[in-house]
C-alpha atoms as a PDB file:
ATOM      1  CA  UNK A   1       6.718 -18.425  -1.153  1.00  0.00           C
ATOM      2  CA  UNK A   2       4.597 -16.073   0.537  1.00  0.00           C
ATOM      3  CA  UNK A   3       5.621 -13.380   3.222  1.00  0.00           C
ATOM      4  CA  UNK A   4       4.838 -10.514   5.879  1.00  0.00           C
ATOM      5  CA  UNK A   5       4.058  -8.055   2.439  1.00  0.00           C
ATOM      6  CA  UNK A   6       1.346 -10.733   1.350  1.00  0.00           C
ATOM      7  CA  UNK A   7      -0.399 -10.580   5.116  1.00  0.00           C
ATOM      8  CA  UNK A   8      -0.007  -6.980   5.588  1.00  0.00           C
ATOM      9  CA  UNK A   9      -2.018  -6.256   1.979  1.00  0.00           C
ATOM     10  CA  UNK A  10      -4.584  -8.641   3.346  1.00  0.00           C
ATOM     11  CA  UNK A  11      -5.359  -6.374   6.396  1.00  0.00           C
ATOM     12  CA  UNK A  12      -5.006  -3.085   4.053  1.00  0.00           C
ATOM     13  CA  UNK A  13      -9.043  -4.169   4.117  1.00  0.00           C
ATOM     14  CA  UNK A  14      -9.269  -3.947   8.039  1.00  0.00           C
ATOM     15  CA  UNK A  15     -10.899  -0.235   8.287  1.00  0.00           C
ATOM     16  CA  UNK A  16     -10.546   1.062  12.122  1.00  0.00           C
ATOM     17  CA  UNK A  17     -14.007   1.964  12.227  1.00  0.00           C
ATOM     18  CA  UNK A  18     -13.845   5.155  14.282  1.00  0.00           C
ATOM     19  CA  UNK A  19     -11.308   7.445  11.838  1.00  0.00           C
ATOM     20  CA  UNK A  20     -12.486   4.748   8.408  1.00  0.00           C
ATOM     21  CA  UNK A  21      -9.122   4.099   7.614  1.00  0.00           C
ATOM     22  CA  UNK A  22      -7.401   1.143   6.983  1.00  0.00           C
ATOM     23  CA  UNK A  23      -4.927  -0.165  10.199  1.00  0.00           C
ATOM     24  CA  UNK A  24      -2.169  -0.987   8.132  1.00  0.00           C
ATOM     25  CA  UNK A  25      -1.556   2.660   6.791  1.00  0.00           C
ATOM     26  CA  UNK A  26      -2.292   4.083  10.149  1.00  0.00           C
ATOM     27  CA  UNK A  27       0.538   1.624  11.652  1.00  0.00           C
ATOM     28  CA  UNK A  28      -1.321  -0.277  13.890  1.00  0.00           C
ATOM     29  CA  UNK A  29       0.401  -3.255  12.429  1.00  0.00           C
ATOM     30  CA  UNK A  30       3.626  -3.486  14.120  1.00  0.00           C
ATOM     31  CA  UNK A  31       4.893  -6.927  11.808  1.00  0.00           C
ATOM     32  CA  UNK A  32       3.876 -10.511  11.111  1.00  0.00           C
ATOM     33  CA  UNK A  33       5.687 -13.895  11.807  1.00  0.00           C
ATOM     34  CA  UNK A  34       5.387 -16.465   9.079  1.00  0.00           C
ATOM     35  CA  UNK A  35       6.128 -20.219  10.689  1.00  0.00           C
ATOM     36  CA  UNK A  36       4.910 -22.332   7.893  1.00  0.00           C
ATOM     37  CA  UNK A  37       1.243 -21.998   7.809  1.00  0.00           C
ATOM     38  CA  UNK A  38       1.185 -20.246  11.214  1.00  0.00           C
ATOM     39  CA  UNK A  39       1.075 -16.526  11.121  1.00  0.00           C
ATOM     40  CA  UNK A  40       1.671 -14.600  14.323  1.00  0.00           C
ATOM     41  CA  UNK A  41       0.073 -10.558  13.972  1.00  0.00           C
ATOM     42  CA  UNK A  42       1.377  -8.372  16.090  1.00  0.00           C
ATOM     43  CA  UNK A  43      -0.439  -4.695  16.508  1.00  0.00           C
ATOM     44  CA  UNK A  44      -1.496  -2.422  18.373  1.00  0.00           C
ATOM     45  CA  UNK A  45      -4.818  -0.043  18.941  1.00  0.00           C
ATOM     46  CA  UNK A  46      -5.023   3.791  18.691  1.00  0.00           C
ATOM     47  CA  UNK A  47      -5.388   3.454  22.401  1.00  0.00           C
ATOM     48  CA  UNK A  48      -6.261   0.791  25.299  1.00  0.00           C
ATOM     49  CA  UNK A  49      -9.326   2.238  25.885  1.00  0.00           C
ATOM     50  CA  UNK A  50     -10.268   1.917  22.175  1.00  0.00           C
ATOM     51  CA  UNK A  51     -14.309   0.261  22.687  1.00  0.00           C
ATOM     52  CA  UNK A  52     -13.799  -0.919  18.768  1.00  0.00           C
ATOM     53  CA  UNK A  53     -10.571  -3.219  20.025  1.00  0.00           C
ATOM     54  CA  UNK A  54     -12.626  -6.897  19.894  1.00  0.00           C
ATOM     55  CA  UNK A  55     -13.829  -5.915  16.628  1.00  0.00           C
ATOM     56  CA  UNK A  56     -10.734  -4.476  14.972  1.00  0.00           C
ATOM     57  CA  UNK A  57      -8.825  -7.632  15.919  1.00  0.00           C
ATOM     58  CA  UNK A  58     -11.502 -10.087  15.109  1.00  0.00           C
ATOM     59  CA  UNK A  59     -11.600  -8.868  11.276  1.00  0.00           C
ATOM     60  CA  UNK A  60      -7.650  -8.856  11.606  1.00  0.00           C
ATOM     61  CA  UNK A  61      -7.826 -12.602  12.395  1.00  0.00           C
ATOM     62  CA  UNK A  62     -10.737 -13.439   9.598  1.00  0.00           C
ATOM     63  CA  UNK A  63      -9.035 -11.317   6.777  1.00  0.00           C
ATOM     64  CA  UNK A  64      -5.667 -13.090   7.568  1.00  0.00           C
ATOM     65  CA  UNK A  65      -7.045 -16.574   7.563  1.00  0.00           C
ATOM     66  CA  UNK A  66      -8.837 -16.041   4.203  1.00  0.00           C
ATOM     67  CA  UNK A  67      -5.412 -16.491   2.833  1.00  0.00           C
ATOM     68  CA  UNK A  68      -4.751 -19.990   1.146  1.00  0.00           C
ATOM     69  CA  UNK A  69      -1.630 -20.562   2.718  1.00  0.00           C
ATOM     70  CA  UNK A  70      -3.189 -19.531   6.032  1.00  0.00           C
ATOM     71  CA  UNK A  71      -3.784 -22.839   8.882  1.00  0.00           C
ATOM     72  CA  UNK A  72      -3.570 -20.895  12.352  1.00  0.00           C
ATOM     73  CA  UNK A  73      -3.972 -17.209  13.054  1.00  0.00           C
ATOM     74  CA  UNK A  74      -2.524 -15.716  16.438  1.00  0.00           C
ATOM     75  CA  UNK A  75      -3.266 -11.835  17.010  1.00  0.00           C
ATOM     76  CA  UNK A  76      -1.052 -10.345  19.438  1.00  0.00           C
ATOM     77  CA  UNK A  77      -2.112  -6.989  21.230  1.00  0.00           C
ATOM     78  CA  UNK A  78       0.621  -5.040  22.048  1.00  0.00           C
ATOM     79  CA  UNK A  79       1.387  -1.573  23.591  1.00  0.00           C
ATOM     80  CA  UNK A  80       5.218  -1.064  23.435  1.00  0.00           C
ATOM     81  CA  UNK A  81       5.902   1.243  21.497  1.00  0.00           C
ATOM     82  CA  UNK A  82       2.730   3.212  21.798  1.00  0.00           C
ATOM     83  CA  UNK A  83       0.748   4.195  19.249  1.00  0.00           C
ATOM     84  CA  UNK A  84       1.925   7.671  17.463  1.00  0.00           C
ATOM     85  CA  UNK A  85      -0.038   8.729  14.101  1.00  0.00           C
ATOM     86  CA  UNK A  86       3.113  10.910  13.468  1.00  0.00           C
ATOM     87  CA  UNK A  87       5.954   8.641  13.500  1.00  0.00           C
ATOM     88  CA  UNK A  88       3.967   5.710  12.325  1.00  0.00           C
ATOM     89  CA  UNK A  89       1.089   6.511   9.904  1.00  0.00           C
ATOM     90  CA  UNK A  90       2.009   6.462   6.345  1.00  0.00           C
ATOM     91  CA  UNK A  91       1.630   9.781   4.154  1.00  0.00           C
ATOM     92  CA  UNK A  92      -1.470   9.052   2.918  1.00  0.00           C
ATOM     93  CA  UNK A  93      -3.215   8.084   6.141  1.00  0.00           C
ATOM     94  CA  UNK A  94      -1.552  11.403   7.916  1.00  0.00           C
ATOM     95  CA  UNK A  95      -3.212  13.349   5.441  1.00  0.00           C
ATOM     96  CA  UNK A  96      -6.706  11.702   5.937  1.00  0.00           C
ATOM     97  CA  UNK A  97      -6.066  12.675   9.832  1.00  0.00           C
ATOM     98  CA  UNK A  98      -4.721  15.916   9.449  1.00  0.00           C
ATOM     99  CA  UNK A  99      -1.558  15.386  10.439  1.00  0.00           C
ATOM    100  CA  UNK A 100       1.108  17.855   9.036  1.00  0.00           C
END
């Protein structure tokens, strides 16, 4: 059985282009719902103005359905909560940003 783990290591190799970075470590992945072989992403950008947006989420949907299991991908852009590098980011990705 496959789960939300498996799809978020699949888009560890989505790199936001702008800080070169990968989106799950920076926490722009807020979860993913499983329904069979239906998977639901739900994420965010590091802001609505972000000019990279169409091409962030269209290498989120092509890395996701490169997984076997994978029929139907759905990306969902969302805004609540808001992006924060601080709360969200892992360690490693608030060192590459210079977060303290």
């Amino acid at each position: 059985m496959w789960n939300e783990s498996d799809v978020k290591e699949k888009l560890k190799e989505v790199l936001d282009p702008e800080i070169g970075y990968n989106i799950v470590d920076l926490g722009l992945v807020y979860g993913a719902d499983i329904e069979g072989e239906k998977v639901r992403v739900r994420m965010t950008l590091t802001s609505p103005m972000c000019p990279l947006g169409p091409q962030i989420m269209s290498a989120v949907h092509a890395k996701v359905s490169q997984l076997p299991m994978v029929k139907e991908v759905k990306v969902d852009l969302v805004w609540n909560p808001p992006w924060d590098p601080r709360a969200m980011a892992s360690e490693d990705a608030k060192i590459h940003l210079g977060i303290e």
